[in-house]
Protein backbone atom coordinates (compact mmCIF):
# COMPACT_ATOMS: atom_id res chain seq x y z
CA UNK A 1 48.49 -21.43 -24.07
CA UNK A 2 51.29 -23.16 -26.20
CA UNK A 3 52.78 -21.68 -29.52
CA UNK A 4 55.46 -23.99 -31.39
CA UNK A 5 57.76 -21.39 -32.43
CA UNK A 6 60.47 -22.01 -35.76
CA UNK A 7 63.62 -20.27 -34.56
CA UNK A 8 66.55 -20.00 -37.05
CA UNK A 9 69.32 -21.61 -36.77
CA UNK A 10 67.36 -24.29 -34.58
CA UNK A 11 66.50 -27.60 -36.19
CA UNK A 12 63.35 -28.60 -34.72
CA UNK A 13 60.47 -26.11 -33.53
CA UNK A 14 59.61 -25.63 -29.80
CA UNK A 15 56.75 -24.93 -27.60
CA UNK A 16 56.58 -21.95 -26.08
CA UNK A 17 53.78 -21.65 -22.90
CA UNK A 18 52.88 -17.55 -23.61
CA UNK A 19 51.09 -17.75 -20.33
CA UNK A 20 54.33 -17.89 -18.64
CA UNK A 21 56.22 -15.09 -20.52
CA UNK A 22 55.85 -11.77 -18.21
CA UNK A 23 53.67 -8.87 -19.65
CA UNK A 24 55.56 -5.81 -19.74
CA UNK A 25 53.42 -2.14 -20.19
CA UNK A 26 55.37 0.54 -22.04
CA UNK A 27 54.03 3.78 -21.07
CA UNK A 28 53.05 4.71 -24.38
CA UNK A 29 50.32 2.34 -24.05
CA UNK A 30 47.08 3.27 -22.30
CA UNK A 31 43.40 1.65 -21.79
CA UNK A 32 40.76 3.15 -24.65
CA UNK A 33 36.72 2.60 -24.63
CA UNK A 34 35.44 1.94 -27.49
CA UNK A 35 31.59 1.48 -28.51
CA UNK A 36 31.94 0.28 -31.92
CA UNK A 37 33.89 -2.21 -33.85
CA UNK A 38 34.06 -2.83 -37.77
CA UNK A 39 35.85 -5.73 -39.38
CA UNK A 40 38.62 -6.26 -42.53
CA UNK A 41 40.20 -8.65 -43.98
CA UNK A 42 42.78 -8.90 -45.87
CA UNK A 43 44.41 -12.45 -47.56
CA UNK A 44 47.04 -12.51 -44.89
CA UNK A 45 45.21 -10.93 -41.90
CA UNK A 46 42.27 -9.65 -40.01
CA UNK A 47 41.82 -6.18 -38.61
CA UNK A 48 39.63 -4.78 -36.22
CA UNK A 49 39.11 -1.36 -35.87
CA UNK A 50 37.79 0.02 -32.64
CA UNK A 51 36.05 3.48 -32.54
CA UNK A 52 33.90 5.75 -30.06
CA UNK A 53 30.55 6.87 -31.48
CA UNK A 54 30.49 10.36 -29.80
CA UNK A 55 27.33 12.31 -30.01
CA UNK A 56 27.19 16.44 -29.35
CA UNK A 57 25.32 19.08 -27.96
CA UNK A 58 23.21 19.47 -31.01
CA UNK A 59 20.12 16.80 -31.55
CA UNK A 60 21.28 14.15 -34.53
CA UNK A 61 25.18 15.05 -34.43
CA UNK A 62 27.71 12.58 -33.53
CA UNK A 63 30.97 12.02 -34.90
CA UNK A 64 33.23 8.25 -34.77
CA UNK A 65 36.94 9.11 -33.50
CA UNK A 66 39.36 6.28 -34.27
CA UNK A 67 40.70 4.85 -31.03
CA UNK A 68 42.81 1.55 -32.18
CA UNK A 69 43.46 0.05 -35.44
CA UNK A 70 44.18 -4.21 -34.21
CA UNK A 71 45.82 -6.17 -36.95
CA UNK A 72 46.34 -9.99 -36.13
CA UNK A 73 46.66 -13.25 -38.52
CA UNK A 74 43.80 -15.03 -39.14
CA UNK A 75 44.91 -17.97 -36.52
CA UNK A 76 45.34 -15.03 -33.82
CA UNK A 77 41.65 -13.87 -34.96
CA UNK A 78 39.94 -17.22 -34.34
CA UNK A 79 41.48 -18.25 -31.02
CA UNK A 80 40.90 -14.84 -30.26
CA UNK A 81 37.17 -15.50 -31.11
CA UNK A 82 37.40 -18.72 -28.61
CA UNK A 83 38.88 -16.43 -25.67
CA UNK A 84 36.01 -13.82 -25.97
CA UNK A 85 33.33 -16.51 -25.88
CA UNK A 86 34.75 -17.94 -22.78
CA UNK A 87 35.23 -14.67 -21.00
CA UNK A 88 31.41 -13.78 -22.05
CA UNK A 89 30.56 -16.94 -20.86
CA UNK A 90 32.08 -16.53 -17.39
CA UNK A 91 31.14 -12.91 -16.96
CA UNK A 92 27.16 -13.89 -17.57
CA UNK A 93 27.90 -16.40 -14.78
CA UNK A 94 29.54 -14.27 -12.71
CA UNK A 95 26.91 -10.96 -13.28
CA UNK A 96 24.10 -12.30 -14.96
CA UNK A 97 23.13 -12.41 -19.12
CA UNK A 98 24.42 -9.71 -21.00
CA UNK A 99 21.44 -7.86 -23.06
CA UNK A 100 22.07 -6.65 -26.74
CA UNK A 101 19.34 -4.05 -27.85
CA UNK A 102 16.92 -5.00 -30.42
CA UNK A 103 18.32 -2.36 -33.02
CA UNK A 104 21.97 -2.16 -34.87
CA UNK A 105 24.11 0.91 -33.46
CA UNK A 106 23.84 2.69 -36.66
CA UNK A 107 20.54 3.04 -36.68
CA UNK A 108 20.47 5.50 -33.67
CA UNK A 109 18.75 8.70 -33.99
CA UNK A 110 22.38 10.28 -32.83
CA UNK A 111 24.33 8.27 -35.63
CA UNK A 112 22.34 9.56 -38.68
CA UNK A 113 23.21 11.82 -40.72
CA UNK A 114 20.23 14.17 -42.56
């Protein structure tokens, strides 16, 4: 993927290939599952926050822990839509189609709250 990039101090604006740039992992930064996502937006950007829907011991309790708060413009957002729809795409080729149940997460006996 290309991104034209305005540098200062540079006259014209280049193209950067992102593919190409190496992905460096601080250690600070570790994988998190997440079963639930809700959606903002704001006029400048989008935000997706990712939680876990943890359910207890106790019939009807669960709790949602926080486990990443994304924040990306809205271009980001869209071709970030694109990417996702490809990688479904290939994955249901690759493993077969990918079932959603017939009823929202929040509706689940574990989720509500008397």
């Amino acid at each position: 993927m290309f991104v034209t990039m305005d540098v200062p101090n540079m006259n014209e604006p280049f193209l950067l290939d992102i593919n190409a740039l190496e992905l460096t992992n601080p250690d600070s930064i570790q994988p998190v599952y997440s079963n639930n996502a809700n959606l903002a937006i704001a006029p400048w950007d989008i935000r997706i926050i990712f939680s876990e829907i943890v359910t207890t011991s106790k019939p009807g309790e669960a709790f949602n822990v926080l486990r990443a708060h994304i924040v990306m413009n809205p271009a980001h957002a869209k071709a970030l839509v694109d990417a996702l729809a490809k990688t479904i795409e290939a994955y249901e080729k690759q493993f077969g189609e990918i079932k959603i149940p017939n009823f929202p997460p929040q509706i689940l006996p574990a989720a509500r709250k008397s």
